[in-house]
Protein backbone atom coordinates (compact mmCIF):
# COMPACT_ATOMS: atom_id res chain seq x y z
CA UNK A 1 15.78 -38.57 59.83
CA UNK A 2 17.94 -35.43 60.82
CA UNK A 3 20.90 -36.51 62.48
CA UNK A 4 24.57 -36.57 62.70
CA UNK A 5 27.60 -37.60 61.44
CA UNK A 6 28.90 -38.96 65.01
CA UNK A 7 25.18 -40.87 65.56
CA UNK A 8 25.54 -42.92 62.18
CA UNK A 9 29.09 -43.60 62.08
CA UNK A 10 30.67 -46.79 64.13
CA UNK A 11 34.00 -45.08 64.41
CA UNK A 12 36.00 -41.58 63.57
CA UNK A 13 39.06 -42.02 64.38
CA UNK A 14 42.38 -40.69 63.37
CA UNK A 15 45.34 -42.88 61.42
CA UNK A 16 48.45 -43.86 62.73
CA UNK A 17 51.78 -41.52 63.42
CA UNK A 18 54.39 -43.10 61.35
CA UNK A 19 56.65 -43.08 58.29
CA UNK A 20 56.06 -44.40 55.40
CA UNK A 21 58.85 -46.89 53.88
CA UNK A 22 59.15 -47.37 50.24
CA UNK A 23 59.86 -51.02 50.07
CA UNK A 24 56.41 -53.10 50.71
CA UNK A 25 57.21 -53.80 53.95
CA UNK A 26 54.09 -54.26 56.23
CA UNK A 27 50.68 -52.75 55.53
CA UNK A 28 50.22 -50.04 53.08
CA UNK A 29 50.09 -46.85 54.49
CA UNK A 30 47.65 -44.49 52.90
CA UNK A 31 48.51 -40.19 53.31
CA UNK A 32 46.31 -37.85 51.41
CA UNK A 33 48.72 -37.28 48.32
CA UNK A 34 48.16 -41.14 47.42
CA UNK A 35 44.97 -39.63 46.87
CA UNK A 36 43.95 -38.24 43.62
CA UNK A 37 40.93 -37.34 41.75
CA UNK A 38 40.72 -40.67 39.83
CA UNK A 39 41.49 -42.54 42.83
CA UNK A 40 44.07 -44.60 44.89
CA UNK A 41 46.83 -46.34 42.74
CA UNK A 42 47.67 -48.69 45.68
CA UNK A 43 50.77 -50.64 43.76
CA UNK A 44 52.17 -46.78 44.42
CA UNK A 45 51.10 -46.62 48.14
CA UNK A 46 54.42 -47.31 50.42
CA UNK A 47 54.24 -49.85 53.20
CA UNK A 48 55.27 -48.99 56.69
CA UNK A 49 56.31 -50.94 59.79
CA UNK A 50 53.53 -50.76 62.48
CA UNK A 51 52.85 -53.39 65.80
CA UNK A 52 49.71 -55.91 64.79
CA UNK A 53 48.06 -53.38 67.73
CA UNK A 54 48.63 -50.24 65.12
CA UNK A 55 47.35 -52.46 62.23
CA UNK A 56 44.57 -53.31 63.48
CA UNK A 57 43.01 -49.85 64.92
CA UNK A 58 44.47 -48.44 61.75
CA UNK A 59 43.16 -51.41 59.08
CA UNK A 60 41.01 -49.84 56.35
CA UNK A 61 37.98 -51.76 55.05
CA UNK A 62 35.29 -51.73 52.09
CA UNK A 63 33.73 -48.75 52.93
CA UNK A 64 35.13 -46.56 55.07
CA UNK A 65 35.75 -43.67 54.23
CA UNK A 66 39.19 -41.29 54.88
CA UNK A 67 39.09 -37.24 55.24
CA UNK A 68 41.76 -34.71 55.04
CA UNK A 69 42.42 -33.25 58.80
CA UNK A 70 44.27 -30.15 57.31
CA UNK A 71 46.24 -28.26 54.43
CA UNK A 72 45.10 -27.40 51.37
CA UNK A 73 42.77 -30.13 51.09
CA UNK A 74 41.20 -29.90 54.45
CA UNK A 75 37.48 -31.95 54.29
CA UNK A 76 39.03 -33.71 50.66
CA UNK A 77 37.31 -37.33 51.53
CA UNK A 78 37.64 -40.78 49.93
CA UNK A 79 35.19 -44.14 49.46
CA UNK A 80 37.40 -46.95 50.30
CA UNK A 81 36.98 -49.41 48.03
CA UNK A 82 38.40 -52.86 47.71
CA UNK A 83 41.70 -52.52 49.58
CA UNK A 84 44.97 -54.21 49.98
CA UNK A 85 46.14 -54.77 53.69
CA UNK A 86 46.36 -50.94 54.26
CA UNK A 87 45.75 -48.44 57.22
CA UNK A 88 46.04 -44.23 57.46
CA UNK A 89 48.07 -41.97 58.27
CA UNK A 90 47.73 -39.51 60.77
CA UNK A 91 46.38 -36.09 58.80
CA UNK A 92 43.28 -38.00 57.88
CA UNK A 93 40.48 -39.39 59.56
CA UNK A 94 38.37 -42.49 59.33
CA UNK A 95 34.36 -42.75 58.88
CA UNK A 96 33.32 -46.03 59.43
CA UNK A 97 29.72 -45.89 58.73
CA UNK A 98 27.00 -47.87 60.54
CA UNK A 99 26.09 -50.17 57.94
CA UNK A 100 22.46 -50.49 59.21
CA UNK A 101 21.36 -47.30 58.64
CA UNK A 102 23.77 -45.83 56.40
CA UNK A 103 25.29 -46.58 52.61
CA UNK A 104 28.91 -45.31 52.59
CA UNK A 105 28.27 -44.36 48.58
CA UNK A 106 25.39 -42.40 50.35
CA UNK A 107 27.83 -40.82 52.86
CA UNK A 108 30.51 -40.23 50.41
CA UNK A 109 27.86 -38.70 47.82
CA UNK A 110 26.90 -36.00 51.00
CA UNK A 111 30.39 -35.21 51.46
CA UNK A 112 30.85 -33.87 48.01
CA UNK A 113 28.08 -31.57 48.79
CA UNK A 114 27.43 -28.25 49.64
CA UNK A 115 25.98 -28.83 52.54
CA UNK A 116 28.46 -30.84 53.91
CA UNK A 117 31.14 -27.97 52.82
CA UNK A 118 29.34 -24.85 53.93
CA UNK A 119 28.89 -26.85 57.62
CA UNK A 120 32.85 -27.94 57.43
CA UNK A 121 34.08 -24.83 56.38
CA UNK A 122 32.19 -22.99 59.29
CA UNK A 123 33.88 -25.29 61.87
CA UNK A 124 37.33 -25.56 60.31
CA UNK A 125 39.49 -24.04 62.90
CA UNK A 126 42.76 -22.22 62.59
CA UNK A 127 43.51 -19.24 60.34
CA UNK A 128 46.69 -19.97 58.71
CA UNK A 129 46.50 -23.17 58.53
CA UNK A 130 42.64 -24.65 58.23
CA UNK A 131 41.64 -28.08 59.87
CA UNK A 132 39.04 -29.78 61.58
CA UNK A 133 38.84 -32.94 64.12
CA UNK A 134 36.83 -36.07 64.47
CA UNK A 135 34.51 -33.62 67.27
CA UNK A 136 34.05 -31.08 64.95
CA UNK A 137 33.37 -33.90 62.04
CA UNK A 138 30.85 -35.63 64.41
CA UNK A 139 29.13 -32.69 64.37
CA UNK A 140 28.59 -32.19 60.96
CA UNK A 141 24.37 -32.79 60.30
CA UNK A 142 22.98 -34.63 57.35
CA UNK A 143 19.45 -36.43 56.57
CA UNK A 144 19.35 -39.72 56.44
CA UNK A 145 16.64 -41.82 54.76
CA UNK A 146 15.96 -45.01 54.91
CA UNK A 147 18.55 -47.57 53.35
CA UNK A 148 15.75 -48.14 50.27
CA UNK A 149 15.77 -44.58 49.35
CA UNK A 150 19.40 -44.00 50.11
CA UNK A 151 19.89 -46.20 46.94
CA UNK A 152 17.62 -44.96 45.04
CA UNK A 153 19.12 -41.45 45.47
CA UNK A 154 22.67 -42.90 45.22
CA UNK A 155 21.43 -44.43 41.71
CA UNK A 156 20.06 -40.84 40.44
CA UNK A 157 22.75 -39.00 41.45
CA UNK A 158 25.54 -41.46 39.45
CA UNK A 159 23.86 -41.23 36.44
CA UNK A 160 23.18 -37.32 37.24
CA UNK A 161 27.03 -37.29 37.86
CA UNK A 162 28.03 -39.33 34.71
CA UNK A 163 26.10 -37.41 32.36
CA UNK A 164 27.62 -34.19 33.93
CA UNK A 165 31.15 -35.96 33.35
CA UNK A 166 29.93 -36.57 29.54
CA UNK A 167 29.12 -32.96 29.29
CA UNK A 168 32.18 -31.61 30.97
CA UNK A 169 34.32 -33.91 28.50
CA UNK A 170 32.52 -32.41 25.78
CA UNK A 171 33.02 -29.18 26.76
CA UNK A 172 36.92 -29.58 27.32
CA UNK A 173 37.03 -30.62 23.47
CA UNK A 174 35.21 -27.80 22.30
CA UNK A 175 37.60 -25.52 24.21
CA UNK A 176 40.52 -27.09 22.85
CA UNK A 177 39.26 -27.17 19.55
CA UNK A 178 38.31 -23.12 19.81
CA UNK A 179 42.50 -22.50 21.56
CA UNK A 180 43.33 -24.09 18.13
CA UNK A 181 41.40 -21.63 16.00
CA UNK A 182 43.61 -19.05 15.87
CA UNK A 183 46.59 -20.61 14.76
CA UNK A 184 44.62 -22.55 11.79
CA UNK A 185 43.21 -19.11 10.73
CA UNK A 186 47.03 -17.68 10.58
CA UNK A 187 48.02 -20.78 9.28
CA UNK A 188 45.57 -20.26 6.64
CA UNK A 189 46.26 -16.74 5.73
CA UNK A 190 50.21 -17.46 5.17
CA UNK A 191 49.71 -20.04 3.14
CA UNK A 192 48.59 -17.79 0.34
């Protein structure tokens, strides 16, 4: 089924407006540079001091999944997996996906593709400074299947993905391994 992002999802909704405090003091407070390519280090993630009210909207769950609003990394998104007590900050925004019709590894596959970031870019508003909103992210169309073949995809493209990650590792030796060339071959000839 064609649809969109706002039809499937139980909530977008932006994170909370506050600072972050670098003792643990109340929940964790997640801001897109505690967000790196091999994840969330969440012992690293500072605390901040929020009203239950704040906590609660804000609370992050198994799941749900947490875009960049703007900057660099504008669309950048993130699977929320097994959390502490956390919530987010204000420059991202939270998919909570409707759990009935849609597997969040499914959503979070689509928005590392190019249809997702052809569609995002399109809508991403301001010139100096790109971003986009929950509308705009409602917006954003994807097919969804049903939940049986949503896993079924989800399980071809991980071991797609993994063998790509194999490959790319293997390539990265290679390449250091040919950078190196050059200084065994003059190593070589002055050794004569």
């Amino acid at each position: 089924m064609k649809t969109t992002l706002g039809k499937i999802c139980t909530d977008i909704s932006y994170g909370v407006t506050t600072s972050a405090v670098q003792k643990n003091i109340g929940p964790r407070l997640l801001r897109i540079t505690d967000i790196k390519v091999d994840g969330v280090e969440w012992e690293k993630v500072p605390g901040c001091r929020i009203t239950e009210k704040e906590t609660n909207k804000a609370r992050l769950f198994d799941g749900d999944i947490v875009i960049a609003r703007t900057g660099g990394t504008v669309g950048k998104s993130f699977l929320i997996k097994t959390p502490p007590e956390a919530v987010y900050a204000s420059y991202l925004i939270r998919l909570r996906p409707n759990y009935d019709i849609l597997l969040p590894e499914y959503l979070d596959l689509f928005l590392g593709s190019a249809n997702y970031w052809t569609q995002l870019r399109d809508a991403a508003q301001g010139a100096a400074q790109p971003n986009v909103n929950a509308t705009t992210l409602s917006k954003i169309s994807l097919t969804v299947p049903s939940i049986g073949k949503q896993r079924q995809i989800v399980a071809r493209l991980k071991a797609q993905l993994a063998e790509v990650e194999k490959a790319r590792n293997a390539a990265e030796i290679q390449l250091q391994e040919i950078n190196l060339l050059p200084q065994k071959i003059l190593a070589q000839a002055f050794e004569q």
